[in-house]
PDB file of N, CA and C in Angstrom:
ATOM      1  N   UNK A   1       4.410  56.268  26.979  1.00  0.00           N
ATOM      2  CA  UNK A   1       3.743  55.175  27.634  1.00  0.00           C
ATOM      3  C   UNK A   1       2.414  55.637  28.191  1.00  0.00           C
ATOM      4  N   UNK A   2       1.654  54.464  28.484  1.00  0.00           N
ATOM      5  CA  UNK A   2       0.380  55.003  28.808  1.00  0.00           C
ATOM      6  C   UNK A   2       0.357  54.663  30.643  1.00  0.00           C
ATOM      7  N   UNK A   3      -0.568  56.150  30.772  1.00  0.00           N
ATOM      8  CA  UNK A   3      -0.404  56.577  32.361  1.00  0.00           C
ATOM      9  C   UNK A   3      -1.007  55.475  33.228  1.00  0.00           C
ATOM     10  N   UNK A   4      -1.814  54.444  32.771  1.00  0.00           N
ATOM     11  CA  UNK A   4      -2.336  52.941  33.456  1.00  0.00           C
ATOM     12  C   UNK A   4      -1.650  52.100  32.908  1.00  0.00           C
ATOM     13  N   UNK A   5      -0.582  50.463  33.556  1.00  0.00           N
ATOM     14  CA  UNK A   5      -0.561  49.478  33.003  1.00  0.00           C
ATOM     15  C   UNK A   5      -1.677  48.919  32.726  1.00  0.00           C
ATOM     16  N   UNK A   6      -1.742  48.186  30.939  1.00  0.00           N
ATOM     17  CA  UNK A   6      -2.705  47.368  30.625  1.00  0.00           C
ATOM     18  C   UNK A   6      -2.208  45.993  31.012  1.00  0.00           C
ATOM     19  N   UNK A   7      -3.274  45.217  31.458  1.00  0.00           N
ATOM     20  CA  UNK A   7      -3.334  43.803  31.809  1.00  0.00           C
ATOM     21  C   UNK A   7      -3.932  43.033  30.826  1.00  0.00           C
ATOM     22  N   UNK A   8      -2.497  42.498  29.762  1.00  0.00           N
ATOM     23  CA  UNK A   8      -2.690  41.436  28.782  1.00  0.00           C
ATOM     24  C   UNK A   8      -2.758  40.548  28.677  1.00  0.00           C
ATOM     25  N   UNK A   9      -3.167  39.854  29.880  1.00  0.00           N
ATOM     26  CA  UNK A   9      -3.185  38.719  29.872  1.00  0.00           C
ATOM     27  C   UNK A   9      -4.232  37.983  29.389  1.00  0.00           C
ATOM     28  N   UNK A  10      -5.548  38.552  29.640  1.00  0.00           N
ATOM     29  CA  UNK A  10      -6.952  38.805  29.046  1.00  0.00           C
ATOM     30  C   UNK A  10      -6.612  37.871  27.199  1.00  0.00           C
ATOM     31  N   UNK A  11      -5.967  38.716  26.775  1.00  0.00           N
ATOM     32  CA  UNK A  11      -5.721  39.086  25.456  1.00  0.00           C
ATOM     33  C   UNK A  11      -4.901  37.788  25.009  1.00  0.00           C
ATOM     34  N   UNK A  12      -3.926  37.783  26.179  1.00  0.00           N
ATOM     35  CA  UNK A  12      -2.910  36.493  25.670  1.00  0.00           C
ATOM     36  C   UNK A  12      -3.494  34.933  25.415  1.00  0.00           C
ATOM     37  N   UNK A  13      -4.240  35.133  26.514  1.00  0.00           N
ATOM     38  CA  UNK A  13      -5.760  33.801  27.011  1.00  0.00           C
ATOM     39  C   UNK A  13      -6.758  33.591  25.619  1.00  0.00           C
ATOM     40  N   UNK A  14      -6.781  34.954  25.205  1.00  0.00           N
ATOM     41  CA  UNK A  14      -7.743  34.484  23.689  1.00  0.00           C
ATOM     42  C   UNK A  14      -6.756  34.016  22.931  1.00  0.00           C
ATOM     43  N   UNK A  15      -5.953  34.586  22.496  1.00  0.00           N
ATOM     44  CA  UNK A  15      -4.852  34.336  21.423  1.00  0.00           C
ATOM     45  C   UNK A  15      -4.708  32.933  21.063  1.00  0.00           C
ATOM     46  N   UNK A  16      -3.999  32.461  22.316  1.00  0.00           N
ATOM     47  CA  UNK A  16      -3.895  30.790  23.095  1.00  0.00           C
ATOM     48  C   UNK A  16      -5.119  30.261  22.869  1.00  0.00           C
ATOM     49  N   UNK A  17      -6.220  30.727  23.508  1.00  0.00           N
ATOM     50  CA  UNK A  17      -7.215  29.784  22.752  1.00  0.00           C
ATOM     51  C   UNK A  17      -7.783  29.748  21.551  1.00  0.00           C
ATOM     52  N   UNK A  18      -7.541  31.069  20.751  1.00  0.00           N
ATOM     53  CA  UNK A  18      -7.949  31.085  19.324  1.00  0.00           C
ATOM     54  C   UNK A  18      -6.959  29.838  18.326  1.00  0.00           C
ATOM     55  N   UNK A  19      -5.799  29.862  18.817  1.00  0.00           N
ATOM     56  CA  UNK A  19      -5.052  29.055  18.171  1.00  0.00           C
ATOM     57  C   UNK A  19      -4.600  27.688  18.521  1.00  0.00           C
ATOM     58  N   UNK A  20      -5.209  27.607  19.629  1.00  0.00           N
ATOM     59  CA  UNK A  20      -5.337  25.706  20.185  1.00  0.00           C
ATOM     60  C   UNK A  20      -6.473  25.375  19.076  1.00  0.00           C
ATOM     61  N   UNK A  21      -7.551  26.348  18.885  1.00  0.00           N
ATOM     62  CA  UNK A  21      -8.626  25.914  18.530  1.00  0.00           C
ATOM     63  C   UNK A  21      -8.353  25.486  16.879  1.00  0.00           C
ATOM     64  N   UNK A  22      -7.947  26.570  16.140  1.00  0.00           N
ATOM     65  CA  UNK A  22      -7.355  26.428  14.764  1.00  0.00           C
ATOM     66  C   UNK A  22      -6.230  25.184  14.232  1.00  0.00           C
ATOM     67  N   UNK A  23      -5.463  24.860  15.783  1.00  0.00           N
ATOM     68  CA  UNK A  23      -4.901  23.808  15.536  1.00  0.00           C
ATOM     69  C   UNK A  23      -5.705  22.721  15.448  1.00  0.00           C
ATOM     70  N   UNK A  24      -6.658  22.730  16.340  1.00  0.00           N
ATOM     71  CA  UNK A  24      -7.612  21.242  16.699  1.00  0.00           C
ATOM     72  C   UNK A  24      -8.106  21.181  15.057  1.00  0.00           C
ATOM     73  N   UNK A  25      -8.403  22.151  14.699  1.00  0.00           N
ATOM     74  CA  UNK A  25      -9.018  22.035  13.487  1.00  0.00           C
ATOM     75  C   UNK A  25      -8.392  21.452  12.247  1.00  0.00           C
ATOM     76  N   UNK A  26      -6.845  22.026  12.222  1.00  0.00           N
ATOM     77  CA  UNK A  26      -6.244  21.498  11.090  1.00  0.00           C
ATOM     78  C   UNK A  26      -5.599  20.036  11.575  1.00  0.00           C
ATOM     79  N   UNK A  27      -5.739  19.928  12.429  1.00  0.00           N
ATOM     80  CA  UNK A  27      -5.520  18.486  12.881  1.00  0.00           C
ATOM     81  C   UNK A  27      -6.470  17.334  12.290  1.00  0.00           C
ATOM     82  N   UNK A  28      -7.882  18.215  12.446  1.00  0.00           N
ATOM     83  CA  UNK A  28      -9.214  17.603  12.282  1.00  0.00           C
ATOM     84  C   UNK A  28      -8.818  17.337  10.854  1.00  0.00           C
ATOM     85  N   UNK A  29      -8.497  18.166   9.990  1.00  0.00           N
ATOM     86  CA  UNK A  29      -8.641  17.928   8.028  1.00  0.00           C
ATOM     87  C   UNK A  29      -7.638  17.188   7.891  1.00  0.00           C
ATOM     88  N   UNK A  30      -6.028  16.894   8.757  1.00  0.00           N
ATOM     89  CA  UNK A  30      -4.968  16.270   8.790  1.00  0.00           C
ATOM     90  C   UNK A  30      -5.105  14.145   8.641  1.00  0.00           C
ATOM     91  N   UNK A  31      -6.311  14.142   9.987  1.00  0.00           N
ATOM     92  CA  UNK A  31      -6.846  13.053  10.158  1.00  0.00           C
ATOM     93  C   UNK A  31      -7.748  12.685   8.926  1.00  0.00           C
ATOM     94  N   UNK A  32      -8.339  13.076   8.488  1.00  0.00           N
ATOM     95  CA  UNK A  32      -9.365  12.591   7.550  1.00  0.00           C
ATOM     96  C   UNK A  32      -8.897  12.586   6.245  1.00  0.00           C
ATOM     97  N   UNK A  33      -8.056  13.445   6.412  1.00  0.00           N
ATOM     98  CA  UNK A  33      -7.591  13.216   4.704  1.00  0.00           C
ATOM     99  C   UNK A  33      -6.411  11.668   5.264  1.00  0.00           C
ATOM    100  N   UNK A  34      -5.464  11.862   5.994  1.00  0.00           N
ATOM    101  CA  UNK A  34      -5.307  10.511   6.396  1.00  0.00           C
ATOM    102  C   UNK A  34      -5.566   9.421   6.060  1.00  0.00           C
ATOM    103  N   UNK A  35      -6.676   9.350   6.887  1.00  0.00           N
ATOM    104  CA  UNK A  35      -8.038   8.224   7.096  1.00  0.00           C
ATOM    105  C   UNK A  35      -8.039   7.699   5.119  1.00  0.00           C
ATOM    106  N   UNK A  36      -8.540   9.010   4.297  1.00  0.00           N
ATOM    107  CA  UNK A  36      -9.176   8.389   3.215  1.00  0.00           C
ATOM    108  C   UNK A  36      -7.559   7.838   2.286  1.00  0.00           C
ATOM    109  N   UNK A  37      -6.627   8.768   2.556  1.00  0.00           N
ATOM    110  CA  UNK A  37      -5.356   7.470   2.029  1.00  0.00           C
ATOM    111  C   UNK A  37      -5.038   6.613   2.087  1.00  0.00           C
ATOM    112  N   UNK A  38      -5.020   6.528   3.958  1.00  0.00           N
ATOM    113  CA  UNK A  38      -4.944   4.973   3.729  1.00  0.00           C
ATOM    114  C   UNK A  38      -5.938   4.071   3.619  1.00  0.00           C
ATOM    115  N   UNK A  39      -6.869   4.081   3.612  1.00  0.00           N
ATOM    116  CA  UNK A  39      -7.968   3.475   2.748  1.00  0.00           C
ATOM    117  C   UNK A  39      -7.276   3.212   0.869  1.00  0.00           C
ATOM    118  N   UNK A  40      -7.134   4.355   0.488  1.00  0.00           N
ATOM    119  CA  UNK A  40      -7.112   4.279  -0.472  1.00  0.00           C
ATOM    120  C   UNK A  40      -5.922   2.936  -1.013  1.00  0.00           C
ATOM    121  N   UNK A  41      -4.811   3.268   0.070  1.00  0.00           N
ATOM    122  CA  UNK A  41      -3.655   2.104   0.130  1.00  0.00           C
ATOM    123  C   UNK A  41      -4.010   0.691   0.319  1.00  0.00           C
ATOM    124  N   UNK A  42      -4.496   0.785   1.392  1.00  0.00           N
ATOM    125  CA  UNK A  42      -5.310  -0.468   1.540  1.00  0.00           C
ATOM    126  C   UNK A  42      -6.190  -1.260   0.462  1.00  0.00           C
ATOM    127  N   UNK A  43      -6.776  -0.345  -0.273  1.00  0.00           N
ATOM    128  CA  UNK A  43      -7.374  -0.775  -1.635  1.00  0.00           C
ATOM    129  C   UNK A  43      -6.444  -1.515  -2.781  1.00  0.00           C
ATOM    130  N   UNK A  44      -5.275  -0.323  -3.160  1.00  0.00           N
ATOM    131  CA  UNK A  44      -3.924  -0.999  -3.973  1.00  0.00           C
ATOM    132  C   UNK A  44      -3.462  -2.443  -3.277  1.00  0.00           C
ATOM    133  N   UNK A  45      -3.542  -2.422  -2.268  1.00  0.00           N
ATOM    134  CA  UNK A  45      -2.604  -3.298  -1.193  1.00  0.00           C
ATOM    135  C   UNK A  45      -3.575  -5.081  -1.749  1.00  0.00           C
ATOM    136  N   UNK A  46      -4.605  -4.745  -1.893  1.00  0.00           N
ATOM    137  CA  UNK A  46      -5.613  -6.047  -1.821  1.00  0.00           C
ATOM    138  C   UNK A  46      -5.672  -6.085  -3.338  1.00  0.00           C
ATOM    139  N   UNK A  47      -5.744  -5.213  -4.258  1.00  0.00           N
ATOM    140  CA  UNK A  47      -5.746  -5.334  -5.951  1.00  0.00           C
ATOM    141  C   UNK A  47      -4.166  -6.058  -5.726  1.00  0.00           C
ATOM    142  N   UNK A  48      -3.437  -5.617  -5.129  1.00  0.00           N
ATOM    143  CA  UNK A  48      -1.857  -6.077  -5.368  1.00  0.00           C
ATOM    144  C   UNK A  48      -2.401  -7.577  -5.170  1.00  0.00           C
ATOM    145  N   UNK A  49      -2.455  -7.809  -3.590  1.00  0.00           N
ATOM    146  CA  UNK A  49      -2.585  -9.373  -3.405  1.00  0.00           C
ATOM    147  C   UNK A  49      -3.476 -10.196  -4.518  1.00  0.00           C
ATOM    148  N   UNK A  50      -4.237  -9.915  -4.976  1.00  0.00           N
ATOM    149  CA  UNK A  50      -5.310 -10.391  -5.977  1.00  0.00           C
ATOM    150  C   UNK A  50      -4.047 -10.770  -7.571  1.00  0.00           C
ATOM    151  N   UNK A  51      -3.663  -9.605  -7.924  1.00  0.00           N
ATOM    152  CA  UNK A  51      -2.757  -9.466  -9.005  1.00  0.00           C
ATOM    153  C   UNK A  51      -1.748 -10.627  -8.734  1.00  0.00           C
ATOM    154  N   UNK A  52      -1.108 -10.754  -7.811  1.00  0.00           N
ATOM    155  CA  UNK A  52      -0.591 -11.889  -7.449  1.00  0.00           C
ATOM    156  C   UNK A  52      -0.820 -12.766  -7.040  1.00  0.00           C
ATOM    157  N   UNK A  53      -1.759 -13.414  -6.798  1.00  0.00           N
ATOM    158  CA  UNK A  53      -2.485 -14.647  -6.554  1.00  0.00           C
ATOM    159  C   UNK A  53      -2.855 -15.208  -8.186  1.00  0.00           C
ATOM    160  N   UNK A  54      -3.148 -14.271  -8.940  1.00  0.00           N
ATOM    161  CA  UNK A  54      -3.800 -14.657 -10.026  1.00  0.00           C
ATOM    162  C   UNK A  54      -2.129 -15.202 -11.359  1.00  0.00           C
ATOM    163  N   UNK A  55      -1.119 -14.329 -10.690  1.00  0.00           N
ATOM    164  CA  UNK A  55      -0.027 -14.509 -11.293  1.00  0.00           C
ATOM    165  C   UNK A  55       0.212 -15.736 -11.107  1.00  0.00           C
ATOM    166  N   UNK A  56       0.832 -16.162  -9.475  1.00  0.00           N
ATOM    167  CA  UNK A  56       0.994 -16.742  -9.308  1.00  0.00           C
ATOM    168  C   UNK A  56       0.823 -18.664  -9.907  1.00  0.00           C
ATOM    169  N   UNK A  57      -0.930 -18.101 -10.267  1.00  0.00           N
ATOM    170  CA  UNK A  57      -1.643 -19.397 -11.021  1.00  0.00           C
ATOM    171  C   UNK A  57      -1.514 -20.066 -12.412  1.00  0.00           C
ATOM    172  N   UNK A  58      -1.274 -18.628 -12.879  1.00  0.00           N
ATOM    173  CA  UNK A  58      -0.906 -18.522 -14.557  1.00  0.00           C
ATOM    174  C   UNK A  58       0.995 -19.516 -14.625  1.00  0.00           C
ATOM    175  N   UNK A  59       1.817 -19.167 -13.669  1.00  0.00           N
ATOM    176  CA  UNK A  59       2.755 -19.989 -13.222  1.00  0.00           C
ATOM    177  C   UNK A  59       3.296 -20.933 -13.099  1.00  0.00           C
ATOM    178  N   UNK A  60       1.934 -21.050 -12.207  1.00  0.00           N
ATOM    179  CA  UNK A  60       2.090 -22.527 -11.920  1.00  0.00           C
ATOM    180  C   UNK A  60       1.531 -23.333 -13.147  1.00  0.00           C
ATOM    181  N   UNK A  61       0.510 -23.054 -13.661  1.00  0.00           N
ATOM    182  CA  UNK A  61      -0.120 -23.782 -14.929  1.00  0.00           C
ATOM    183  C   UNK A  61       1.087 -23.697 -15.813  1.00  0.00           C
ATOM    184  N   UNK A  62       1.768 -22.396 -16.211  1.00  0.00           N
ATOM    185  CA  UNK A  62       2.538 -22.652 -17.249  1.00  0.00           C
ATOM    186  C   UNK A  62       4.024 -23.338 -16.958  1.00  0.00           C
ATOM    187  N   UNK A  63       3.864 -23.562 -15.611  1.00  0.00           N
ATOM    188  CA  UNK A  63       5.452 -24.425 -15.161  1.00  0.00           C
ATOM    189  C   UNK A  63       4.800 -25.900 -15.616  1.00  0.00           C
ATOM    190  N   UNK A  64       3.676 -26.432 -15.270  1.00  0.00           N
ATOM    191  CA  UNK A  64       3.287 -27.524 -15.203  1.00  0.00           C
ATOM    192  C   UNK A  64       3.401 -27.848 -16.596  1.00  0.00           C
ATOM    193  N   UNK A  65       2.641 -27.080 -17.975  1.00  0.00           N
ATOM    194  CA  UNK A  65       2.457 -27.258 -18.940  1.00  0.00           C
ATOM    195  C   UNK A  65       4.228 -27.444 -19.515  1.00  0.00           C
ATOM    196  N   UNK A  66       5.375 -26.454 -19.202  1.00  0.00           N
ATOM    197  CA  UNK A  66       6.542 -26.954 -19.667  1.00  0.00           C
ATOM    198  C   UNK A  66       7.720 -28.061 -19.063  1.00  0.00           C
ATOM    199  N   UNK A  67       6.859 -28.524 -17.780  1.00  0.00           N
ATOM    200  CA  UNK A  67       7.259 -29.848 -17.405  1.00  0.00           C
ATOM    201  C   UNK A  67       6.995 -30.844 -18.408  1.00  0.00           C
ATOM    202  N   UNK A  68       5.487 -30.696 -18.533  1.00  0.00           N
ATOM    203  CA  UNK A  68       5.354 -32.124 -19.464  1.00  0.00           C
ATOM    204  C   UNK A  68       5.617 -32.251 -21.087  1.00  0.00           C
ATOM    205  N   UNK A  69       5.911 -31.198 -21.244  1.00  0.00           N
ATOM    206  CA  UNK A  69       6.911 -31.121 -22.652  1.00  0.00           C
ATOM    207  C   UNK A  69       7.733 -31.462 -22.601  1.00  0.00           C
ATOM    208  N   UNK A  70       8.921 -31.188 -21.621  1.00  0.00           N
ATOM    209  CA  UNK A  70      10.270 -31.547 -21.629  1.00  0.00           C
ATOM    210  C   UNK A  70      10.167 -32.852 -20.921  1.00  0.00           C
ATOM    211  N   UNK A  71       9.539 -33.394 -20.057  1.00  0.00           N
ATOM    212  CA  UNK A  71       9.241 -34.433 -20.520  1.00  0.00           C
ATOM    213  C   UNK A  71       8.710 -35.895 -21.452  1.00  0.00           C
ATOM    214  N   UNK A  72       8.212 -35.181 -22.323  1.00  0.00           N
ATOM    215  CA  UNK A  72       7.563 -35.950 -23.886  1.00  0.00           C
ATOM    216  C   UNK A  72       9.560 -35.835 -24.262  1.00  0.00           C
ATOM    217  N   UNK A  73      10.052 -34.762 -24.492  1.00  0.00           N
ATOM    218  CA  UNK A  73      11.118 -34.518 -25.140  1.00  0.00           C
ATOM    219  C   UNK A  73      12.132 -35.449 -24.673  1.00  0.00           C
ATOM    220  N   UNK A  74      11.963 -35.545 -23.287  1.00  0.00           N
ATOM    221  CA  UNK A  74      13.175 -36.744 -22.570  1.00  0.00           C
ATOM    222  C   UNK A  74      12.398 -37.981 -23.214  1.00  0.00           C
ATOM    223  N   UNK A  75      11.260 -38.335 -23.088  1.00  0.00           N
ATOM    224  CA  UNK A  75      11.319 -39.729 -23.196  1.00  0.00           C
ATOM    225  C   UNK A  75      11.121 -40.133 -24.764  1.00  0.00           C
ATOM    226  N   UNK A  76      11.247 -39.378 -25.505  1.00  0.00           N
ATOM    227  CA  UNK A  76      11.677 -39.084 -27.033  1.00  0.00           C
ATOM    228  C   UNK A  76      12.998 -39.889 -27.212  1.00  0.00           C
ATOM    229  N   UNK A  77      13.600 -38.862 -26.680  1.00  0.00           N
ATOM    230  CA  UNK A  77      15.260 -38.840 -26.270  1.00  0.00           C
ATOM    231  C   UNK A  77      15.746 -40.015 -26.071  1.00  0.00           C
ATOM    232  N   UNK A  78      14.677 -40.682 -25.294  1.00  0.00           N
ATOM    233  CA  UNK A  78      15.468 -41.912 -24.210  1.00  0.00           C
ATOM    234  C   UNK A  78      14.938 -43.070 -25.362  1.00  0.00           C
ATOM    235  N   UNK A  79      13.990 -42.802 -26.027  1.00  0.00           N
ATOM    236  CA  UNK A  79      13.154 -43.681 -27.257  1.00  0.00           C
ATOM    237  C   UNK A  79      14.323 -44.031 -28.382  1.00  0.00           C
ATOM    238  N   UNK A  80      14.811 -42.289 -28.542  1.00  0.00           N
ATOM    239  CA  UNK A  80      15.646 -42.744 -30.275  1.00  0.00           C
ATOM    240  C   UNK A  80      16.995 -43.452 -29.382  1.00  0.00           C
ATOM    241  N   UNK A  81      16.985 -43.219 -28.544  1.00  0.00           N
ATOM    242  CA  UNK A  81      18.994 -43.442 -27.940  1.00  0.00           C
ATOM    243  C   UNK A  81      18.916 -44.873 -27.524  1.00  0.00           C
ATOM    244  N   UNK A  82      17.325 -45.470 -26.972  1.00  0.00           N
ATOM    245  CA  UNK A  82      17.614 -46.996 -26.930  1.00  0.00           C
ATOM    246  C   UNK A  82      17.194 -47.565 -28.720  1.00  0.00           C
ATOM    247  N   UNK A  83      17.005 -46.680 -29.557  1.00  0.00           N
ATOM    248  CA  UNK A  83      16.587 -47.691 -30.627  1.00  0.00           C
ATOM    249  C   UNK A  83      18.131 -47.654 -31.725  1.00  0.00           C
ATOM    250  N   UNK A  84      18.724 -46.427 -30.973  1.00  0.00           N
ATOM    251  CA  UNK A  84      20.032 -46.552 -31.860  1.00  0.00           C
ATOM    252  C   UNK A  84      21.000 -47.651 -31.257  1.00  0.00           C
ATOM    253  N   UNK A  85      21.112 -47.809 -30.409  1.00  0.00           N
ATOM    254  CA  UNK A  85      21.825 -48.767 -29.390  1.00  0.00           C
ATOM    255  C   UNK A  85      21.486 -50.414 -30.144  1.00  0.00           C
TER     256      UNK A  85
END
């Protein structure tokens, strides 16, 4: 052992602050890469809503368009069944 105690505390105080500091830092690249994902999500998120809005339309047009077929077809229907009668 050595004939003076050393006082590490000095030492412990950098340590502690060398590595608060390194944390702040990877915290810092933690946040920003973050930041640009969800951005990036947010982007999918609004192409999604768009994709489905646009579905949605194609839908509805093509529900409408096989309403009025099967309707021509009923009143077909209802045409030959009163002319057989």
């Amino acid at each position: 052992m050595a004939d003076e105690p050393t006082n590490a505390v000095l030492q412990i105080l950098i340590k502690i602050q060398d590595s608060i500091s390194a944390l702040r830092s990877e915290v810092g690249d933690f946040k920003r890469g973050n930041e640009v994902q969800h951005e990036r999500m947010e982007g999918l998120i609004r192409k999604q809503r768009r994709d489905w809005a646009a579905m949605m339309i194609i839908i509805r047009a093509t529900v409408s368009d096989f309403d009025e077929r099967v309707n021509e077809v009923v009143e077909r229907v209802a045409a030959l069944e009163k002319y057989k009668s």
